[in-house]
PDB file of N, CA and C in Angstrom:
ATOM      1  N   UNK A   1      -9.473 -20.778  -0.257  1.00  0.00           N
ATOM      2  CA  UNK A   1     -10.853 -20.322  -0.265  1.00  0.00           C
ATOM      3  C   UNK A   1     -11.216 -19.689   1.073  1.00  0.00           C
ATOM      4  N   UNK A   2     -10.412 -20.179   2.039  1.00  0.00           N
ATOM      5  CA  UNK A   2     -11.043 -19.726   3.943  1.00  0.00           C
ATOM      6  C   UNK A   2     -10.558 -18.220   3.760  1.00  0.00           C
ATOM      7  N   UNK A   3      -9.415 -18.374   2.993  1.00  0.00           N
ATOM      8  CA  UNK A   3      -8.721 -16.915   3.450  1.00  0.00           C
ATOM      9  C   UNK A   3      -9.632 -16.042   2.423  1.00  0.00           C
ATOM     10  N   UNK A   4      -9.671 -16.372   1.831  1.00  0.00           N
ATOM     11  CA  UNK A   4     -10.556 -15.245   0.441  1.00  0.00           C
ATOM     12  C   UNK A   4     -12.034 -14.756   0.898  1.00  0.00           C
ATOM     13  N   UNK A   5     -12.493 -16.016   1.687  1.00  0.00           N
ATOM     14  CA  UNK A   5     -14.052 -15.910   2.434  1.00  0.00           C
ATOM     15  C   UNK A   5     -13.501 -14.600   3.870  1.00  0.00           C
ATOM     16  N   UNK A   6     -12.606 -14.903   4.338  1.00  0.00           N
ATOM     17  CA  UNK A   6     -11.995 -14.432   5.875  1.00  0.00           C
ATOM     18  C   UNK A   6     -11.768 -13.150   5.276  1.00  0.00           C
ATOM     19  N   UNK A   7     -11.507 -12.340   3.807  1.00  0.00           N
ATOM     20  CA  UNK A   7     -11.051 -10.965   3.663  1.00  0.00           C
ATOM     21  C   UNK A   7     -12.080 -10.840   2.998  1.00  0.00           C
ATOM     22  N   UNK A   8     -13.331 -11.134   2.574  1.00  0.00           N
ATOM     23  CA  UNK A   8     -14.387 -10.334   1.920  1.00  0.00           C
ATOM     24  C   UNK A   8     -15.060  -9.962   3.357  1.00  0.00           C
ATOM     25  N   UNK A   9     -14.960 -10.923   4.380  1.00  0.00           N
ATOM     26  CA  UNK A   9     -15.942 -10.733   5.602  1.00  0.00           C
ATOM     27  C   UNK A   9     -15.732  -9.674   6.189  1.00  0.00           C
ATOM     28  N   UNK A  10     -14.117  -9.550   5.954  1.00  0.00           N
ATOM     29  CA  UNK A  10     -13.491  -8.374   7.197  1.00  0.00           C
ATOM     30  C   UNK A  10     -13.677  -6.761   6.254  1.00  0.00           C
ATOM     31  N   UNK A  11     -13.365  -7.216   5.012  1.00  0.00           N
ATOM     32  CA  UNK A  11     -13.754  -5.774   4.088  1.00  0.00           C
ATOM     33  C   UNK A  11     -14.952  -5.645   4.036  1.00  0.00           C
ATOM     34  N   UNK A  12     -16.095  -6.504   4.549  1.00  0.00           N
ATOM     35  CA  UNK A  12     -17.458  -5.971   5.091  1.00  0.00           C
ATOM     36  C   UNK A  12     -17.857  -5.596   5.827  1.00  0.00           C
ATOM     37  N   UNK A  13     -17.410  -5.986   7.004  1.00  0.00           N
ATOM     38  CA  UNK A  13     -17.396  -5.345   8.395  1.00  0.00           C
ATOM     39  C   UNK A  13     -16.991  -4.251   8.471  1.00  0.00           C
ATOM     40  N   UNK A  14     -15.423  -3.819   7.872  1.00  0.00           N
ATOM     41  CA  UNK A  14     -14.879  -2.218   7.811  1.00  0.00           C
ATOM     42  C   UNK A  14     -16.201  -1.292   7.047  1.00  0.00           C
ATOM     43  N   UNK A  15     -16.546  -2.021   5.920  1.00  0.00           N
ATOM     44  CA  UNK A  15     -17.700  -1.228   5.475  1.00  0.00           C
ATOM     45  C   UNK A  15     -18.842  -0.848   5.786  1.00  0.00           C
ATOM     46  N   UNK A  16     -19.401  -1.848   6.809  1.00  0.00           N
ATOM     47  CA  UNK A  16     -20.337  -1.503   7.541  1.00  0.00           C
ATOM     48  C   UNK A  16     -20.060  -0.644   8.764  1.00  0.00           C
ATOM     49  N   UNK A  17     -19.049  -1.062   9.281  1.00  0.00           N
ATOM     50  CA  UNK A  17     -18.594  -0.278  11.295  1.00  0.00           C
ATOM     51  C   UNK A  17     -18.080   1.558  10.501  1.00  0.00           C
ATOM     52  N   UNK A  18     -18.160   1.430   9.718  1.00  0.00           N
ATOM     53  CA  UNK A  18     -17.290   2.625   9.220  1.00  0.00           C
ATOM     54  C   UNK A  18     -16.560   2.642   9.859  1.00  0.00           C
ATOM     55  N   UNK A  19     -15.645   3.723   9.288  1.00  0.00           N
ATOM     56  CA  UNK A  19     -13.971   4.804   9.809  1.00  0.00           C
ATOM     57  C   UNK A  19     -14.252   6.150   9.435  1.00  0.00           C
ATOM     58  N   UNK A  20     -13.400   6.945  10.448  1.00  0.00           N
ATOM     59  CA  UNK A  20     -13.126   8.204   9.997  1.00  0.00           C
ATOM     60  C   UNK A  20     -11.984   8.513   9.657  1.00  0.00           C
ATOM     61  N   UNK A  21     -11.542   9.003   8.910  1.00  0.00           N
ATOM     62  CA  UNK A  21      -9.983   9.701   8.845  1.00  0.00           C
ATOM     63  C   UNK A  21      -9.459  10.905   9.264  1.00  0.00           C
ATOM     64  N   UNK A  22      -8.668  11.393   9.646  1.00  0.00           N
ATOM     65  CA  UNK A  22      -8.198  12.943   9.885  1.00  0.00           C
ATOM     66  C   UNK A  22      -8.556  13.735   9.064  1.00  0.00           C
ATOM     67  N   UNK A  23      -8.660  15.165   9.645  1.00  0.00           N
ATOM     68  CA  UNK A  23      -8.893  15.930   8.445  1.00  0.00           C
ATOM     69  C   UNK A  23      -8.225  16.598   7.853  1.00  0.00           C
ATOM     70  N   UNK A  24      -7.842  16.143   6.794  1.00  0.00           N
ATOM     71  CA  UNK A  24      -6.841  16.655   5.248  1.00  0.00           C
ATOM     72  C   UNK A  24      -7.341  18.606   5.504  1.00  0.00           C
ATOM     73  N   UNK A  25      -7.981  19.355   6.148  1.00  0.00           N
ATOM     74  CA  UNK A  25      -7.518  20.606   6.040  1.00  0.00           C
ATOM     75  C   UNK A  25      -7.219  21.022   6.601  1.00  0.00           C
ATOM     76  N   UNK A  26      -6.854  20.195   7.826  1.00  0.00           N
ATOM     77  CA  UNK A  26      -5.656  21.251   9.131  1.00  0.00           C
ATOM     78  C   UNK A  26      -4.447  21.178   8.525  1.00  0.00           C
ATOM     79  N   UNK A  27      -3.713  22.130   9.240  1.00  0.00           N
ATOM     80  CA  UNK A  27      -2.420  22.427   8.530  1.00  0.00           C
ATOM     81  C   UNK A  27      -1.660  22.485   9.945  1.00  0.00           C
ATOM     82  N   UNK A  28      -0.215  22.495   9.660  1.00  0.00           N
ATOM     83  CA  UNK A  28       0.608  23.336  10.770  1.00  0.00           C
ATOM     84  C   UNK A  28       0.296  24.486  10.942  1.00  0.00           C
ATOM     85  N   UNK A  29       1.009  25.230  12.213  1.00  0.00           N
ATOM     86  CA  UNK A  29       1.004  26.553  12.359  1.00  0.00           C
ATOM     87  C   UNK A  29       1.996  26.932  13.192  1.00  0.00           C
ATOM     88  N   UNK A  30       2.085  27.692  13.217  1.00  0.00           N
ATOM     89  CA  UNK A  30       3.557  28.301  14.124  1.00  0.00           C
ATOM     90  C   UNK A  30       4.762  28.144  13.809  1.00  0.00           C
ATOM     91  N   UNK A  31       5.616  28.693  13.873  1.00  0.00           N
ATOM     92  CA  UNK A  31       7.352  29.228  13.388  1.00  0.00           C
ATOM     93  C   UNK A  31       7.589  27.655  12.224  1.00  0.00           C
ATOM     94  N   UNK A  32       7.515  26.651  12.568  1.00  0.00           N
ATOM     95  CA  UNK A  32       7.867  25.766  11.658  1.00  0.00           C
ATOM     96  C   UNK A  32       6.577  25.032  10.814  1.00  0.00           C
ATOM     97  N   UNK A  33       5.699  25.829  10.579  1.00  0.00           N
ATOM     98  CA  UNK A  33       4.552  25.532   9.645  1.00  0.00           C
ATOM     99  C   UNK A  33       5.026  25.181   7.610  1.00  0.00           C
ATOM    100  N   UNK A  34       5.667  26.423   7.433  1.00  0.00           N
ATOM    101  CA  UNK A  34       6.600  26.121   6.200  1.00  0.00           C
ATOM    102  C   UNK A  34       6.781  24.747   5.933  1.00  0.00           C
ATOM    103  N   UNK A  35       7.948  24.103   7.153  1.00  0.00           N
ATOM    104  CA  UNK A  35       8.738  23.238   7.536  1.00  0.00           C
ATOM    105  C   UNK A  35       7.912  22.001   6.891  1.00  0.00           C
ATOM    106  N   UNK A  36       6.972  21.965   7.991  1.00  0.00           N
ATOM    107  CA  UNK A  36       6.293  20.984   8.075  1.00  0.00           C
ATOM    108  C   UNK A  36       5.177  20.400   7.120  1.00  0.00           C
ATOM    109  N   UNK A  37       4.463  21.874   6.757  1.00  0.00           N
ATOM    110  CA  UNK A  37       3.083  21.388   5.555  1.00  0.00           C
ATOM    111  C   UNK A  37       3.956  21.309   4.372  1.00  0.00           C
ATOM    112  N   UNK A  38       5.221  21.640   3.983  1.00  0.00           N
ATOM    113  CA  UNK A  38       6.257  21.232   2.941  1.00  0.00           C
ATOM    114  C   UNK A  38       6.635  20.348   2.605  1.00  0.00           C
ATOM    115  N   UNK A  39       6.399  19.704   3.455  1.00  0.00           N
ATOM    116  CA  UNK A  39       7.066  18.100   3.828  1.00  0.00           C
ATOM    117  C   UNK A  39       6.238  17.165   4.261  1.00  0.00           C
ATOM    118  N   UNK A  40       5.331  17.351   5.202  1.00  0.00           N
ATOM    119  CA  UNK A  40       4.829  16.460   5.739  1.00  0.00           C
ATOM    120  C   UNK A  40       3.508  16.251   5.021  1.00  0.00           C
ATOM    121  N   UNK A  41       3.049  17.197   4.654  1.00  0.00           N
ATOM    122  CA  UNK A  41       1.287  17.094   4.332  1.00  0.00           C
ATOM    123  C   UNK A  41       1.275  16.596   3.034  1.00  0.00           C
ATOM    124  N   UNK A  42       2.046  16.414   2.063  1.00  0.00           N
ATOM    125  CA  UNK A  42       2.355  15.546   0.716  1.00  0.00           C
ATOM    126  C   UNK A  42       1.625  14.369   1.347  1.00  0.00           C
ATOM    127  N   UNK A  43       1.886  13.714   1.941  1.00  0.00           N
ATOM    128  CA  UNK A  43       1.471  12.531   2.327  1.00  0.00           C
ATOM    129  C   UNK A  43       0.462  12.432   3.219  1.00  0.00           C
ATOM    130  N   UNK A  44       0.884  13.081   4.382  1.00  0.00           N
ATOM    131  CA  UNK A  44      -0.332  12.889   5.490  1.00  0.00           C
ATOM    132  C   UNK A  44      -1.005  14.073   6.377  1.00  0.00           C
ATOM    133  N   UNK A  45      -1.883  13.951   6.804  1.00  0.00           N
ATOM    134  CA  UNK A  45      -2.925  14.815   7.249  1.00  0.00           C
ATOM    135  C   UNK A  45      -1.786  15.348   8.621  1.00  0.00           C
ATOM    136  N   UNK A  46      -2.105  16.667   8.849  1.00  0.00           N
ATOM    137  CA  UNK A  46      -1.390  17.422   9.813  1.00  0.00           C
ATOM    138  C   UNK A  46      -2.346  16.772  10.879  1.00  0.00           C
ATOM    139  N   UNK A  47      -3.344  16.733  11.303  1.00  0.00           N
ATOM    140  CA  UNK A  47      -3.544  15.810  12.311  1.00  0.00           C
ATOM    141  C   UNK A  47      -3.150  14.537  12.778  1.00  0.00           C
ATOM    142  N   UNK A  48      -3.163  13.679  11.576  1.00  0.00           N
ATOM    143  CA  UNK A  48      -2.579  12.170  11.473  1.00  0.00           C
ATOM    144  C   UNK A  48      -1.054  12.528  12.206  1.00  0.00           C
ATOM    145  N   UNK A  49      -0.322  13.501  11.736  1.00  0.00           N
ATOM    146  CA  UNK A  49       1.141  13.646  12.508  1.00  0.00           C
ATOM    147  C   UNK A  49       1.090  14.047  13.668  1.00  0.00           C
ATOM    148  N   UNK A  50       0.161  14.754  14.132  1.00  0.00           N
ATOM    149  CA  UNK A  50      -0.245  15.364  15.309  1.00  0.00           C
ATOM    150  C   UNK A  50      -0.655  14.416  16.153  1.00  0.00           C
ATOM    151  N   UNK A  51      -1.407  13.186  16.139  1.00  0.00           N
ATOM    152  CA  UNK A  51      -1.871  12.307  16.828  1.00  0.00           C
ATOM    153  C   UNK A  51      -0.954  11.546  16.830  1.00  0.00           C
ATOM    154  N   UNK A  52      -0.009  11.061  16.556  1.00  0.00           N
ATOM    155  CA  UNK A  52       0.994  10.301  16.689  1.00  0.00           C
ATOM    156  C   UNK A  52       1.617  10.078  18.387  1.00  0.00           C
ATOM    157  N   UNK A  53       2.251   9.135  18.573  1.00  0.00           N
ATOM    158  CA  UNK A  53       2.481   8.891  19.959  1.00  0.00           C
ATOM    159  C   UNK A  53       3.747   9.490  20.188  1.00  0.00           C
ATOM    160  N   UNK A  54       3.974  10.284  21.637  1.00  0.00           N
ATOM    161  CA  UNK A  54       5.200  11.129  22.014  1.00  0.00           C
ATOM    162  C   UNK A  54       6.383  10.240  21.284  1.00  0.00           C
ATOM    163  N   UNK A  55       7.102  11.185  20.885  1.00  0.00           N
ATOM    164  CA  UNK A  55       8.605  10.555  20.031  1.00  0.00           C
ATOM    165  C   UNK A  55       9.601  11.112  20.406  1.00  0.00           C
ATOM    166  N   UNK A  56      10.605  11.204  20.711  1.00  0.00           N
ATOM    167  CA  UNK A  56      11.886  12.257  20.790  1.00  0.00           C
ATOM    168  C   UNK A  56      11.996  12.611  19.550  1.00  0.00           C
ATOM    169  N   UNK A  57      13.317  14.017  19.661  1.00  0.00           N
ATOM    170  CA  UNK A  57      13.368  13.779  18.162  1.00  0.00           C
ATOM    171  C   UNK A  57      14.523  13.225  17.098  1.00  0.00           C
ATOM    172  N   UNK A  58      15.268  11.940  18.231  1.00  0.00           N
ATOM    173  CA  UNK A  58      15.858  10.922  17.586  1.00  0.00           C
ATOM    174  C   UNK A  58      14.655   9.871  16.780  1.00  0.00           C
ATOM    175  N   UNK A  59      13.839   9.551  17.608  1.00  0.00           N
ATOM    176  CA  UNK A  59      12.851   8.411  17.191  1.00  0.00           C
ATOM    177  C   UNK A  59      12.429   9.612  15.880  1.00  0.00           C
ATOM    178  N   UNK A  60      11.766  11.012  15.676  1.00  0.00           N
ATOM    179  CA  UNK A  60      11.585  11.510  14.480  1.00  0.00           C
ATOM    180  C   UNK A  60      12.620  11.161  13.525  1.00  0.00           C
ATOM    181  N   UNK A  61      13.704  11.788  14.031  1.00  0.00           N
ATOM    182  CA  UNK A  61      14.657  11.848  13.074  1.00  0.00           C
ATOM    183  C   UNK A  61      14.941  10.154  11.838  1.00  0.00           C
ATOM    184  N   UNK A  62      14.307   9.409  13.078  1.00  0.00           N
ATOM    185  CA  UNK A  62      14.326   7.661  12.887  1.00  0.00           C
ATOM    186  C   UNK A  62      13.027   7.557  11.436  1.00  0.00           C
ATOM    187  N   UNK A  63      12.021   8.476  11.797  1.00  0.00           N
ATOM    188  CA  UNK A  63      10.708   8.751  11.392  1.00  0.00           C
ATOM    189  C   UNK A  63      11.064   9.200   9.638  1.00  0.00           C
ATOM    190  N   UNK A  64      11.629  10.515  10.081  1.00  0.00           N
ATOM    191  CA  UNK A  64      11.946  11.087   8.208  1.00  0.00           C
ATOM    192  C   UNK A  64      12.673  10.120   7.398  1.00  0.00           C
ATOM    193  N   UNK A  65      14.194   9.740   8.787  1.00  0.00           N
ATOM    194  CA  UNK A  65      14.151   8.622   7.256  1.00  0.00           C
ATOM    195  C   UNK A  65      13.743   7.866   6.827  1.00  0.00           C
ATOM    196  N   UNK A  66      13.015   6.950   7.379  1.00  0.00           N
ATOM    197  CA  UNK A  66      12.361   5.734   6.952  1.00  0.00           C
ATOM    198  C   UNK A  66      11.367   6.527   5.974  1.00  0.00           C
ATOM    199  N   UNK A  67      11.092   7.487   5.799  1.00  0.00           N
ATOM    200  CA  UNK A  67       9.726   8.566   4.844  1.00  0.00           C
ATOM    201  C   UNK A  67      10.973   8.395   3.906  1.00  0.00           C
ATOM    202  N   UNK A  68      11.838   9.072   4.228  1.00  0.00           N
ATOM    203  CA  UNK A  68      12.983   9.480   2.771  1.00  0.00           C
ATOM    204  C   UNK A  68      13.164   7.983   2.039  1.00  0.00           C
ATOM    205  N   UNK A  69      14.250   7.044   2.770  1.00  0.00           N
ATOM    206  CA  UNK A  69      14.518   5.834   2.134  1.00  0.00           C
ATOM    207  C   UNK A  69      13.836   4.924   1.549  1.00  0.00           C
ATOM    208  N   UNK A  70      12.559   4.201   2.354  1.00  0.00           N
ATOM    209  CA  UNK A  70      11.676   3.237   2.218  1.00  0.00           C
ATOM    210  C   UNK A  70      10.239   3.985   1.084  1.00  0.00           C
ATOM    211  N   UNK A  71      10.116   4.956   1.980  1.00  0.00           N
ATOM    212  CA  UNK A  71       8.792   5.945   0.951  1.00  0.00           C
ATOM    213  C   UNK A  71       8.788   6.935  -0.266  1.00  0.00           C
ATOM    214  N   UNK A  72      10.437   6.752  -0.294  1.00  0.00           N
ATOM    215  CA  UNK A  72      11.167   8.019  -1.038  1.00  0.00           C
ATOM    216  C   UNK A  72      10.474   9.696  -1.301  1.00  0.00           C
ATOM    217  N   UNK A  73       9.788   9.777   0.196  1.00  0.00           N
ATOM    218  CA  UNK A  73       9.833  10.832   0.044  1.00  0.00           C
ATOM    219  C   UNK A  73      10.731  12.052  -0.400  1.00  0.00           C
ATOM    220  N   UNK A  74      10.042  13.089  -1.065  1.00  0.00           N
ATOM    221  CA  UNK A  74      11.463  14.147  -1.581  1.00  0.00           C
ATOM    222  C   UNK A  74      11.653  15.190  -0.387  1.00  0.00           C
ATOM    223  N   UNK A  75      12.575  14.823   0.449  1.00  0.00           N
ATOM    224  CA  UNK A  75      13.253  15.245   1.697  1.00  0.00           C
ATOM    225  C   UNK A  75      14.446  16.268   1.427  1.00  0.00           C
ATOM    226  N   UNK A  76      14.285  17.476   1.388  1.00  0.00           N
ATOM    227  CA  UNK A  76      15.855  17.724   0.748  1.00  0.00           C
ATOM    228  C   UNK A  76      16.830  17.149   2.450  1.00  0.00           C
ATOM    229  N   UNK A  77      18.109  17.107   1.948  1.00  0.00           N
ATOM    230  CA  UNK A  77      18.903  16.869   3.024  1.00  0.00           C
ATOM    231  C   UNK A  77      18.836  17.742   4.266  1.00  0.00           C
ATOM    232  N   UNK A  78      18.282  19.577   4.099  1.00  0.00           N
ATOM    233  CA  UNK A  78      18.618  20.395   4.881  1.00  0.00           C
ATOM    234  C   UNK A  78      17.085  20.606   5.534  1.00  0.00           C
ATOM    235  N   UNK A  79      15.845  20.159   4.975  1.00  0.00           N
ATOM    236  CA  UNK A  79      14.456  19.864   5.740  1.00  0.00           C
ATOM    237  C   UNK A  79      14.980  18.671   6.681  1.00  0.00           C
ATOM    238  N   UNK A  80      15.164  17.276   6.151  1.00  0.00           N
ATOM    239  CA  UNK A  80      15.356  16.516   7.103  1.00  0.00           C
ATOM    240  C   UNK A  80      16.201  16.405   8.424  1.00  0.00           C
ATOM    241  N   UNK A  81      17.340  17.132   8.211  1.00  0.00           N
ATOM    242  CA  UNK A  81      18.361  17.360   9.249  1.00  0.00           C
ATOM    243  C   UNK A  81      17.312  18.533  10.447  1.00  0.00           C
ATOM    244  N   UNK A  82      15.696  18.965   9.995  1.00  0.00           N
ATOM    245  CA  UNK A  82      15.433  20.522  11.041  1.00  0.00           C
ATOM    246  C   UNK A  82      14.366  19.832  11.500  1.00  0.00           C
ATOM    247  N   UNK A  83      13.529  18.525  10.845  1.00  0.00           N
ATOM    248  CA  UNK A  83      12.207  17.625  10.718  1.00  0.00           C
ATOM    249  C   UNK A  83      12.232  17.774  12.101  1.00  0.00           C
ATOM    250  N   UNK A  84      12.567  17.171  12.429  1.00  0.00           N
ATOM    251  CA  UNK A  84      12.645  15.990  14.060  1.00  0.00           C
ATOM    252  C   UNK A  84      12.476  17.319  15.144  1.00  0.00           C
ATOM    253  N   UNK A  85      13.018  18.325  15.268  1.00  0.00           N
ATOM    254  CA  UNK A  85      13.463  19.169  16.429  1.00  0.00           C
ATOM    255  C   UNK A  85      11.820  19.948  16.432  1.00  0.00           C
ATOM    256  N   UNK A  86      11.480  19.859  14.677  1.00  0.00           N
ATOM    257  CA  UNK A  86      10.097  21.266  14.568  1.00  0.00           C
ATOM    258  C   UNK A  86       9.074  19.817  14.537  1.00  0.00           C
ATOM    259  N   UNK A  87       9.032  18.502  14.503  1.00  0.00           N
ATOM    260  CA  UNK A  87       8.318  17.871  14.834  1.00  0.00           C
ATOM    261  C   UNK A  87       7.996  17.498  16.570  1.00  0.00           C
ATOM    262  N   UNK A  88       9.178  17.917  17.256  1.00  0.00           N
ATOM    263  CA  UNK A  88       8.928  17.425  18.589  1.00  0.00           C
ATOM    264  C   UNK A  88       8.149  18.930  18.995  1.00  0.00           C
ATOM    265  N   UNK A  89       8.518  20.160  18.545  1.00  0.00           N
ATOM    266  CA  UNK A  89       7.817  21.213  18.968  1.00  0.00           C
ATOM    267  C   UNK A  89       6.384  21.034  18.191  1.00  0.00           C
ATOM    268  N   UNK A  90       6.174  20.937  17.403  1.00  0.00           N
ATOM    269  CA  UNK A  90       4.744  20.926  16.590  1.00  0.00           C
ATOM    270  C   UNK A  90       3.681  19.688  17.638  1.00  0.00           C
ATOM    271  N   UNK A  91       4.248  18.845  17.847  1.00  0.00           N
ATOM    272  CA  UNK A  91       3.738  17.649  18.966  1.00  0.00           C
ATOM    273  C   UNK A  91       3.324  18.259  20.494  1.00  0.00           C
ATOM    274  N   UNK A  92       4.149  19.473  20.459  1.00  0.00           N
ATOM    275  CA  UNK A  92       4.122  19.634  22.120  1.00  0.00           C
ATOM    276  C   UNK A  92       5.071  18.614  22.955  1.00  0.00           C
ATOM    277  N   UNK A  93       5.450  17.856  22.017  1.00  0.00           N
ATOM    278  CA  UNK A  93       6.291  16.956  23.624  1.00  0.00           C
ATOM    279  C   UNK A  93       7.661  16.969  23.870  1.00  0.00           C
TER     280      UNK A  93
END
């Protein structure tokens, strides 16, 4: 019963403090825009990827698959092998 009382309280509070979310109409842009709103924006807001914390693009590369395997995203083999390199440029870092 504590815990059931403890998650109506907290799903009230979120409802009251509000949230914002990213906004679903930015897109990529530049040389690997294709790449990226192909792949990435199925799921998540080109900002949401954009705000993400500096990654190499081993830790990306770490990134798609866990999208491919766990999320089964549809990754072809030859997007995921280019993800990581046009994600560290799309990041700036």
């Amino acid at each position: 019963m504590k815990l059931f009382l403890g998650t109506l309280l907290a799903a009230a509070a979120m409802q009251a403090s509000g949230y914002s979310l990213p906004d679903d109409d930015v897109q990529f842009s530049g040389p690997d825009a294709d790449l990226l709103n192909g792949n990435c924006t199925a799921c998540h807001s080109a900002e949401m990827v954009l705000l993400q914390p500096k990654m190499t693009a081993e830790q990306w590369g770490h990134s798609v698959a866990k999208m491919r395997t766990v999320y089964k995203a549809p990754i072809s083999d030859e997007d995921a092998a280019a993800l990581p390199a046009a994600l560290v440029r799309a990041t700036g870092r």
